[in-house]
C-alpha atoms as a PDB file:
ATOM      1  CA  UNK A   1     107.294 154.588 -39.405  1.00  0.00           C
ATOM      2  CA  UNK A   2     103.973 153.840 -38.084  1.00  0.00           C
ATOM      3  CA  UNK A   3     102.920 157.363 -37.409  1.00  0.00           C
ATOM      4  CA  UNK A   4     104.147 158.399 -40.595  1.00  0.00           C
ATOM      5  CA  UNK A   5     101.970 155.788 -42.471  1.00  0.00           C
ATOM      6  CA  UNK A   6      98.974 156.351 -40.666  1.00  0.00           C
ATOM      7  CA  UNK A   7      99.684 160.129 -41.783  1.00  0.00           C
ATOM      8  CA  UNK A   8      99.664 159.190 -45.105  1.00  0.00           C
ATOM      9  CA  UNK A   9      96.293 157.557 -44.853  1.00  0.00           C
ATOM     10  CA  UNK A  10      94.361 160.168 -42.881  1.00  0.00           C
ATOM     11  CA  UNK A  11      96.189 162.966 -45.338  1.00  0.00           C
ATOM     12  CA  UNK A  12      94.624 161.047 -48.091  1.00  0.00           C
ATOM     13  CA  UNK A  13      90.991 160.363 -46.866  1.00  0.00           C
ATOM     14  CA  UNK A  14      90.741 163.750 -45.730  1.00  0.00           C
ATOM     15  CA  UNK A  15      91.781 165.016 -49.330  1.00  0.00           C
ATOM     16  CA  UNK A  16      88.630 162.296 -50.598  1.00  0.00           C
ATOM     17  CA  UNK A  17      86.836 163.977 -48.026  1.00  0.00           C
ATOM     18  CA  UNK A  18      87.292 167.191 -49.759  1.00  0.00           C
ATOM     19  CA  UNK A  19      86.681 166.490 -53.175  1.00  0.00           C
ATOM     20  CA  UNK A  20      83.608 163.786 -52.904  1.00  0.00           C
ATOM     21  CA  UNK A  21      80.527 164.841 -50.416  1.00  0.00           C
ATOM     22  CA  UNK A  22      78.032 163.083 -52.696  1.00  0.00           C
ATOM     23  CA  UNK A  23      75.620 160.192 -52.011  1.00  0.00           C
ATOM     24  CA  UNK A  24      76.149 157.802 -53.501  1.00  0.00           C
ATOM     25  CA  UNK A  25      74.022 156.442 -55.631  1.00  0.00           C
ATOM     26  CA  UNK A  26      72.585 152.990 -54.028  1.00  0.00           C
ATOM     27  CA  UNK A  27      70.596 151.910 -56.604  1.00  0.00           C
ATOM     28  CA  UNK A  28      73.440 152.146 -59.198  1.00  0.00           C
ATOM     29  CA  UNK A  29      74.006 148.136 -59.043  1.00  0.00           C
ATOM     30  CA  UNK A  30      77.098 148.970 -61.400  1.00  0.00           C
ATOM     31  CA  UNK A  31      78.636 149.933 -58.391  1.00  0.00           C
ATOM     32  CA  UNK A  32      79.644 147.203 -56.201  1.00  0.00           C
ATOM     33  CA  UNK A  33      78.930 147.189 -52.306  1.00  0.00           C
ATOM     34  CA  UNK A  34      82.631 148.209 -51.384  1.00  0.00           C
ATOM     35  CA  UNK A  35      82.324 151.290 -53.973  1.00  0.00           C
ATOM     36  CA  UNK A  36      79.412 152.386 -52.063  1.00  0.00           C
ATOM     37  CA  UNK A  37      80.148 152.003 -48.514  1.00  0.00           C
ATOM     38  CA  UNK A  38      83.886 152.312 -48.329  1.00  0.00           C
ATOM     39  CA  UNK A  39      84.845 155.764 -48.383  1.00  0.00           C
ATOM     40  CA  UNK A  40      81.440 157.115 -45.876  1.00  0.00           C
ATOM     41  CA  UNK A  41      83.096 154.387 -43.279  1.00  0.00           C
ATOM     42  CA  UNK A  42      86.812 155.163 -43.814  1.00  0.00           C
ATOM     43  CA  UNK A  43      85.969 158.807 -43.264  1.00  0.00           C
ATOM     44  CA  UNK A  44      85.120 157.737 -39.437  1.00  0.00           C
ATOM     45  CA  UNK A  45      87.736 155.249 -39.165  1.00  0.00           C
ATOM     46  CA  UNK A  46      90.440 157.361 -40.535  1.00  0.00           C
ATOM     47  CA  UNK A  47      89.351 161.169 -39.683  1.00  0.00           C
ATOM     48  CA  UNK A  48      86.721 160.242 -36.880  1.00  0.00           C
ATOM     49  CA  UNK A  49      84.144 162.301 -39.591  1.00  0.00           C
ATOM     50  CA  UNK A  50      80.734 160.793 -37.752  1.00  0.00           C
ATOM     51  CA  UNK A  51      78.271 162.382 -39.797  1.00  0.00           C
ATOM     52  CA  UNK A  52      79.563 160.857 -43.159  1.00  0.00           C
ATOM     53  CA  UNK A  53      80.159 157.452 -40.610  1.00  0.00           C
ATOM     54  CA  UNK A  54      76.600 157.398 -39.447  1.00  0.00           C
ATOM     55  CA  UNK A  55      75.682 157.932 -43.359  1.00  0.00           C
ATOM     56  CA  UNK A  56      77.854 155.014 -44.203  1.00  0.00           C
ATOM     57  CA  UNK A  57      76.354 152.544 -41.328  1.00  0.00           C
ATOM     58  CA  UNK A  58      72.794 153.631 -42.817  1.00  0.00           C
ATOM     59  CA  UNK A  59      73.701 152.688 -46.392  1.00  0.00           C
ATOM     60  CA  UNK A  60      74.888 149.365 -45.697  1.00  0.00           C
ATOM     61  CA  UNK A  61      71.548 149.031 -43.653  1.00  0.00           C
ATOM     62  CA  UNK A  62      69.953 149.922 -46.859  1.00  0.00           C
ATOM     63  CA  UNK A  63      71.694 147.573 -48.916  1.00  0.00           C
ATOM     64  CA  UNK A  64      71.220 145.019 -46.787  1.00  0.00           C
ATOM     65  CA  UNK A  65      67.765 145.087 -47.035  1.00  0.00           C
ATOM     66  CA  UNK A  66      68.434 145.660 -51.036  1.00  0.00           C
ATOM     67  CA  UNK A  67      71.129 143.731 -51.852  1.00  0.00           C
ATOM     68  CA  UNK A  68      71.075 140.107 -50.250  1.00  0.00           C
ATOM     69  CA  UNK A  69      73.701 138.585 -52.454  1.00  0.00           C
ATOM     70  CA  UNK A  70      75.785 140.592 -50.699  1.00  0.00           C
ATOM     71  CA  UNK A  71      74.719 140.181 -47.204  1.00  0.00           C
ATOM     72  CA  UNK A  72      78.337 138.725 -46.089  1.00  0.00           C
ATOM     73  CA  UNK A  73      80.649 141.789 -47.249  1.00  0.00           C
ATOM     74  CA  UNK A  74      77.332 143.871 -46.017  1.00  0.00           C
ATOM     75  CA  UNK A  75      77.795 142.194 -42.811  1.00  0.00           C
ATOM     76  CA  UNK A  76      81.588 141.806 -42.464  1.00  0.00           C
ATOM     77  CA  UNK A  77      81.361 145.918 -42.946  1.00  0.00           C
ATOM     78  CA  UNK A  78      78.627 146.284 -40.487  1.00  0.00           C
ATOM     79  CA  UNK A  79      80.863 144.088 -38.417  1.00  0.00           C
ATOM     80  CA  UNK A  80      83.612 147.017 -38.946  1.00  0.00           C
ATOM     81  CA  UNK A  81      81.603 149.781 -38.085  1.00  0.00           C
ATOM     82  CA  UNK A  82      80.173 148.801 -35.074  1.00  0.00           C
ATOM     83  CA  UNK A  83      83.652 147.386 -34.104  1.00  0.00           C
ATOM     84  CA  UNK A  84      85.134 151.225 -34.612  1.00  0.00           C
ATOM     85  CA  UNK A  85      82.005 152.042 -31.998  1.00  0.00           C
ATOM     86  CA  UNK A  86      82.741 150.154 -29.454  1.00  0.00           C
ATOM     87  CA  UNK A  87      86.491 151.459 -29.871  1.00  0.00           C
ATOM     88  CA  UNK A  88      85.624 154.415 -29.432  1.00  0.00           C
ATOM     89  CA  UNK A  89      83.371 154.080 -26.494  1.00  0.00           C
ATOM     90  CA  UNK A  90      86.234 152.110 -24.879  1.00  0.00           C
ATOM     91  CA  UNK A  91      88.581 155.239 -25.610  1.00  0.00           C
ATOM     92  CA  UNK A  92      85.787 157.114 -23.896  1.00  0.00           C
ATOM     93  CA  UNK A  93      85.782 155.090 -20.382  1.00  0.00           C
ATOM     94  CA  UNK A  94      82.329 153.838 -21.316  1.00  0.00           C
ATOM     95  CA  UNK A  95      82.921 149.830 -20.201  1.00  0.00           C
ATOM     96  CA  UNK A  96      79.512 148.516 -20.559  1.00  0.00           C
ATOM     97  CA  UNK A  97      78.586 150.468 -23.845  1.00  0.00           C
ATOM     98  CA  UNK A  98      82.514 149.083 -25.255  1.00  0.00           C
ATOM     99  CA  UNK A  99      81.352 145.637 -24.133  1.00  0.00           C
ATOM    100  CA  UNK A 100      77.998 145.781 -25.651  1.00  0.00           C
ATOM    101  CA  UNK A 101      78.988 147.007 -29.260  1.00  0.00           C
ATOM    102  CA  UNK A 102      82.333 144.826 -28.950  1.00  0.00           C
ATOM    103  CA  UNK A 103      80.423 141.644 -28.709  1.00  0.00           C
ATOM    104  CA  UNK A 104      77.800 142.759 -31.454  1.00  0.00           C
ATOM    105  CA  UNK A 105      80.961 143.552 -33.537  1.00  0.00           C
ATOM    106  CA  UNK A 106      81.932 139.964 -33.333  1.00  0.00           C
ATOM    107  CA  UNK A 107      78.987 138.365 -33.885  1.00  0.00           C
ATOM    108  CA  UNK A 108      78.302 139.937 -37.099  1.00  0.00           C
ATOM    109  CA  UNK A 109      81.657 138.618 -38.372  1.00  0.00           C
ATOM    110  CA  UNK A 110      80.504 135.452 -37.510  1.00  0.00           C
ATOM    111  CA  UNK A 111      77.437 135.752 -39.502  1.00  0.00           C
ATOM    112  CA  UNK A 112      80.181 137.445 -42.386  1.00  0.00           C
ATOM    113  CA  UNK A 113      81.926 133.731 -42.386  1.00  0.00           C
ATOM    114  CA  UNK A 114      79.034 131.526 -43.267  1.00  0.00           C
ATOM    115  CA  UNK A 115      78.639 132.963 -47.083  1.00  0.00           C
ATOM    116  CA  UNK A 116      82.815 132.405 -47.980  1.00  0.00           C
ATOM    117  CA  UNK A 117      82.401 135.785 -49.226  1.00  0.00           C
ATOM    118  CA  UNK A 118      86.062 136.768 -50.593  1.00  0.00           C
ATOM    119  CA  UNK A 119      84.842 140.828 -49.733  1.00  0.00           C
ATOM    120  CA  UNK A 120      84.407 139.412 -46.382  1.00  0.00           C
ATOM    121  CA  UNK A 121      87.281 138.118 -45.559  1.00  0.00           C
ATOM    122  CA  UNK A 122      89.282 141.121 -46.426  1.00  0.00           C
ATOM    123  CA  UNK A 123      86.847 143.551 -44.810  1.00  0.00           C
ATOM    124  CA  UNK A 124      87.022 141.742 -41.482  1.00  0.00           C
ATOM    125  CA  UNK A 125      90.882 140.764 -41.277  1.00  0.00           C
ATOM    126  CA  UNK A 126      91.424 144.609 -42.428  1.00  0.00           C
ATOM    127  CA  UNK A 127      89.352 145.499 -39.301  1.00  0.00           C
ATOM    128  CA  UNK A 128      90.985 143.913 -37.142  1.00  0.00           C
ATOM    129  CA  UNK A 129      94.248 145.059 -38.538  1.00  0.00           C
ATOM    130  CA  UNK A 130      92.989 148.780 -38.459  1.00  0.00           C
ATOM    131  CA  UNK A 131      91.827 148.249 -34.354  1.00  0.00           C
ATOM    132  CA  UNK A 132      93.762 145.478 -32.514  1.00  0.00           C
ATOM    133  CA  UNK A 133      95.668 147.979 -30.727  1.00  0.00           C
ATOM    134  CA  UNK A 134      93.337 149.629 -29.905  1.00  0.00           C
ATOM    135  CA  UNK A 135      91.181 147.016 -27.967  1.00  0.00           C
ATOM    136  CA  UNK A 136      92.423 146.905 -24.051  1.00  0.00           C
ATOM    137  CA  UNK A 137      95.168 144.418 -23.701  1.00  0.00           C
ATOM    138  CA  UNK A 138      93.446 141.089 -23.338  1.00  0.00           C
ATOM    139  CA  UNK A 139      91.367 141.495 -25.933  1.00  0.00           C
ATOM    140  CA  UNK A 140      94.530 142.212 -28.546  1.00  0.00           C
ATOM    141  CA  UNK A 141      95.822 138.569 -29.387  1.00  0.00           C
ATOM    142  CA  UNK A 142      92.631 137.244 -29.990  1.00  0.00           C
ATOM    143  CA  UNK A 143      91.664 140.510 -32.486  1.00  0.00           C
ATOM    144  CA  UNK A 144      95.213 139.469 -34.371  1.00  0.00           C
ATOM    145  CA  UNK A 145      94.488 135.985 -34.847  1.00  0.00           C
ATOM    146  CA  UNK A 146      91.354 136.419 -36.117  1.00  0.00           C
ATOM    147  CA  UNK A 147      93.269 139.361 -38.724  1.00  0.00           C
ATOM    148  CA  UNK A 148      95.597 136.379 -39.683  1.00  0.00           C
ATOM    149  CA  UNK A 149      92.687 133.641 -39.906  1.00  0.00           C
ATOM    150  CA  UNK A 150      90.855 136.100 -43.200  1.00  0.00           C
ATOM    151  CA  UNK A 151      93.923 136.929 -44.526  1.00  0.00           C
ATOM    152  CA  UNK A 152      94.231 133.563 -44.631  1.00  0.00           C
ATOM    153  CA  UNK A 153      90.866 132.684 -45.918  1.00  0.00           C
ATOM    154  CA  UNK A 154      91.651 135.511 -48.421  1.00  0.00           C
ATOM    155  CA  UNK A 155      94.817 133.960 -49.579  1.00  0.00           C
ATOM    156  CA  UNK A 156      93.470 130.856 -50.382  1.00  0.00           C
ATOM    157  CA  UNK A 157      90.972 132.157 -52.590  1.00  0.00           C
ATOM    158  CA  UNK A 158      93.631 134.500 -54.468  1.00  0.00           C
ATOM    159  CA  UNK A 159      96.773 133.474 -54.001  1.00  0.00           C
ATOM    160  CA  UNK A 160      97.077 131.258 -57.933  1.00  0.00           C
ATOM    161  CA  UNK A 161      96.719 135.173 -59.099  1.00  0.00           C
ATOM    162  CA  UNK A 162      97.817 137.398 -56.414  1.00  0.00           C
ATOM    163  CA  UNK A 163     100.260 138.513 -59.245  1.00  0.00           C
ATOM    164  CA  UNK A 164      97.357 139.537 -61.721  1.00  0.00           C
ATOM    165  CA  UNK A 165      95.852 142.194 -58.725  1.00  0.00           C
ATOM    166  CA  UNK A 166      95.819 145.451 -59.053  1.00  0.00           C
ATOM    167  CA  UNK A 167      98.587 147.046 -56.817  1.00  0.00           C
ATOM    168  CA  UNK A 168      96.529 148.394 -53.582  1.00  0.00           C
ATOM    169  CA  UNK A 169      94.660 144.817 -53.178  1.00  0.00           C
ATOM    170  CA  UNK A 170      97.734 143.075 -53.837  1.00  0.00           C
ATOM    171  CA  UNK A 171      99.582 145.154 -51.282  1.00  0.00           C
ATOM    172  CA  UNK A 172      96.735 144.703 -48.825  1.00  0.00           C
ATOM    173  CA  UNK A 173      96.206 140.990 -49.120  1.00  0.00           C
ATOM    174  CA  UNK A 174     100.144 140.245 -48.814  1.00  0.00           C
ATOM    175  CA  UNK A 175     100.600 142.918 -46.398  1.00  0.00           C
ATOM    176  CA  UNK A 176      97.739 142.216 -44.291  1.00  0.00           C
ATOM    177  CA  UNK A 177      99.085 138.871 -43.909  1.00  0.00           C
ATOM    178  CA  UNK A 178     102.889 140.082 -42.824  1.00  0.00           C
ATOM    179  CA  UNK A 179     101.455 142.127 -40.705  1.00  0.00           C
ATOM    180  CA  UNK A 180      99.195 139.814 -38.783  1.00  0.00           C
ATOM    181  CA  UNK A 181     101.528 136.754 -38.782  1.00  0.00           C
ATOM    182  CA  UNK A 182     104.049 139.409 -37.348  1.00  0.00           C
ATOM    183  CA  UNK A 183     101.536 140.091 -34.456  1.00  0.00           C
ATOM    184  CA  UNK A 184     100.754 136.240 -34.384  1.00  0.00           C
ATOM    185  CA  UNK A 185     104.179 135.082 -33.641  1.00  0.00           C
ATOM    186  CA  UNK A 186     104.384 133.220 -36.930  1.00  0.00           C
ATOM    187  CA  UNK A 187     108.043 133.538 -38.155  1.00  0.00           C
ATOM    188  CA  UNK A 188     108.032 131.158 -41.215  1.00  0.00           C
ATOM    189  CA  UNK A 189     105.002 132.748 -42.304  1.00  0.00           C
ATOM    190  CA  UNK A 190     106.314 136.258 -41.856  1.00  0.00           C
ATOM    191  CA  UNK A 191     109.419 135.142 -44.119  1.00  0.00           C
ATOM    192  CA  UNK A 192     107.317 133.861 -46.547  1.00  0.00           C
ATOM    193  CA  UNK A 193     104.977 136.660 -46.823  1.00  0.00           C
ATOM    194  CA  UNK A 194     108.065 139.465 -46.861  1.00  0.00           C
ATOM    195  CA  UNK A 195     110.146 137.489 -49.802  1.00  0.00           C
ATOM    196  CA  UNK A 196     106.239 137.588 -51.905  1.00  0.00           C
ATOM    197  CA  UNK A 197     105.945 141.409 -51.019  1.00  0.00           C
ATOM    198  CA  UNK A 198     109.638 141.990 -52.052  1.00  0.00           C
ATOM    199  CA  UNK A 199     108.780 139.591 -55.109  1.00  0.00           C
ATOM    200  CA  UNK A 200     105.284 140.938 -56.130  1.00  0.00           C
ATOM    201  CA  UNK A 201     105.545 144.651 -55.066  1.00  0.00           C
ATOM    202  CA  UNK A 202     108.948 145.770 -56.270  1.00  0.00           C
ATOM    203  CA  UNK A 203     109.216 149.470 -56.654  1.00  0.00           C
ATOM    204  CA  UNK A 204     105.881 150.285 -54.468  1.00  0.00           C
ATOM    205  CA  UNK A 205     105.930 151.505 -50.986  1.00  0.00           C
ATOM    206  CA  UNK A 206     105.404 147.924 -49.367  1.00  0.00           C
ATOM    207  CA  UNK A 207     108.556 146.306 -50.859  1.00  0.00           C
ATOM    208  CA  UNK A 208     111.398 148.931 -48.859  1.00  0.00           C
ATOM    209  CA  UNK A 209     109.047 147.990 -45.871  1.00  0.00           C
ATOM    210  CA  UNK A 210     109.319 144.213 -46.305  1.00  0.00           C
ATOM    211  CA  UNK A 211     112.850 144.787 -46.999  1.00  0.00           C
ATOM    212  CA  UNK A 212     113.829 146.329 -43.516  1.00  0.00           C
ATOM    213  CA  UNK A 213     111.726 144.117 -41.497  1.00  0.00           C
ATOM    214  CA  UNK A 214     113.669 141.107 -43.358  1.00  0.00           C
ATOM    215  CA  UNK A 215     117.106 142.743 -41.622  1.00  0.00           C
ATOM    216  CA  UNK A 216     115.350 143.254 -38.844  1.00  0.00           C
ATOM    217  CA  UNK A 217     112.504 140.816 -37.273  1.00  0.00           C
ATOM    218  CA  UNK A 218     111.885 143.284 -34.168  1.00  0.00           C
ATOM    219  CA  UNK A 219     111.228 146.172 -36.531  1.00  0.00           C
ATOM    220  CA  UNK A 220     107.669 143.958 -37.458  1.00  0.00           C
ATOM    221  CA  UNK A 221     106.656 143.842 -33.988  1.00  0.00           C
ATOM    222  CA  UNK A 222     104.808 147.261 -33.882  1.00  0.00           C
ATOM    223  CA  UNK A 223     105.529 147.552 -37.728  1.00  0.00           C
ATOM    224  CA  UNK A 224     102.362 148.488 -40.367  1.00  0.00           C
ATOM    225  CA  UNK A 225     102.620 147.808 -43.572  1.00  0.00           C
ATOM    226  CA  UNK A 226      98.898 148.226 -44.956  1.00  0.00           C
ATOM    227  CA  UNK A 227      97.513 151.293 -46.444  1.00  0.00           C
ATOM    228  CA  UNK A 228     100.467 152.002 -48.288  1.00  0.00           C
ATOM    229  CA  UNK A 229      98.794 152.525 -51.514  1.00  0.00           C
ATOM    230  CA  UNK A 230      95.612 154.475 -52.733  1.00  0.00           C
ATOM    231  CA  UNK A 231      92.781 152.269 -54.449  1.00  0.00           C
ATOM    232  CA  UNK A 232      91.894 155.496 -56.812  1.00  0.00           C
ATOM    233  CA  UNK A 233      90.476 153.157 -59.362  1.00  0.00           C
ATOM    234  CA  UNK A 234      87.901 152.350 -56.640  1.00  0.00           C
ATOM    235  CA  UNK A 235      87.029 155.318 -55.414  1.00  0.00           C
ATOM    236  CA  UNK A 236      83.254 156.445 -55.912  1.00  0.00           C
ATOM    237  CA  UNK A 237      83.836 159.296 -58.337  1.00  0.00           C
ATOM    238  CA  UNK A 238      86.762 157.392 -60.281  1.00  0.00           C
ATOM    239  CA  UNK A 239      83.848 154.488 -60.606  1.00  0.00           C
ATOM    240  CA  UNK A 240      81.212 156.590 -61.832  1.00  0.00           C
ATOM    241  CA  UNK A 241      83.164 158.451 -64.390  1.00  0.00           C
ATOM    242  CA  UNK A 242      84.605 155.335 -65.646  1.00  0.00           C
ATOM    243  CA  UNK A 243      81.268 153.717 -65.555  1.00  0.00           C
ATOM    244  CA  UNK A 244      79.425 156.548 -67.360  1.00  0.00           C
ATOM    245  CA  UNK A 245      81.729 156.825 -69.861  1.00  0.00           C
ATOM    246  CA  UNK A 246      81.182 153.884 -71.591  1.00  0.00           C
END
């Protein structure tokens, strides 16, 4: 199941790949933060494309010197990216450059926290979701409690209309938080979470998911259900077409 999903996602990012190469367009303030950043960074998360990456770290640089509002989701994504670095130079045998970028990773999530930025929270917890695993060993726990702790953060801020969201944030809020309290060893939580999905997300992906981990608690220990769902109303092109039409 989990290399199936994570199929799914790279299938789909490489398709966005495909069809949208453009810049985007910074000082369109239309466009929120996420719109502009999100799909440049995915590309390297999901398809390990580092040219449109390195584009993406460099426009949230930009923005960041642009945009201040927004310096916690700014930060909580710059937090991302430089977490997927020092993944990769972990992968790559290179300790002290791993150690370096891991630590920077985690003190711009700290920074992230201070402005109770809801865009934060779900950037960072969704990080951590995304690269827990693939942290060495001792270093895994901690990277799942802090997914569960902005999930958390996240739910409290959304959960009086969590049934109101549109279908990929819903799914990634209350899946998010299966997931991690899964990986956290919290079983009431996990129960809790699974009867919402089944609740909430009946007939989408995450609700056959929820289902089967419900019959079976063990299926959830190495079990993903994020990134289930396509956010094509947020995509870049889908924003400006929308936007421009009006």
């Amino acid at each position: 199941m989990r290399s199936l999903i994570k199929l799914f996602c790279v299938v789909f990012f490489v398709t966005v790949a495909i069809a949208q190469s453009l810049e985007p367009p910074l000082k369109d303030t239309r466009l929120t933060i996420h719109t502009l950043v999100r799909e440049d960074i995915f590309s390297g998360f999901l398809e390990d494309n580092l040219q449109r990456f390195t584009r993406g770290e460099k426009n949230i640089d930009w923005l960041l010197e642009n945009r201040p509002k927004e310096k916690s989701s700014l930060l909580a994504w710059k937090g991302g990216a430089t977490l997927y670095r020092a993944v990769r130079a972990y992968e790559n045998k290179n300790q002290a450059e791993f150690q370096k970028l891991y630590h920077q990773s985690l003190d711009y999530f700290s920074q992230a926290k201070t402005g109770n930025d809801g865009g934060a929270s779900a950037v960072t917890g969704g990080s951590f979701v995304v690269f827990a695993d693939r942290l060495p060993k001792e270093l895994r726990a901690a990277a799942w409690e802090e997914a569960y702790a902005n999930f958390a953060v996240l739910w409290k801020q959304q959960a009086a209309i969590v049934d109101k969201l549109p279908v990929h944030i819903r799914g990634e809020l209350l899946g998010g938080l299966a997931q991690s309290a899964a990986r956290t060893g919290r079983a009431e939580e996990l129960a809790m979470y699974l009867d919402k999905i089944e609740t909430l997300m009946a007939g989408t992906p995450y609700a056959p998911i929820a289902k089967q981990w419900k019959a079976n608690p063990k299926a959830a220990a190495n079990g993903t259900i994020t990134c289930l769902t396509c956010h094509e109303g947020g995509r870049l092109q889908a924003r400006l077409t929308s936007l421009n039409a009006k």
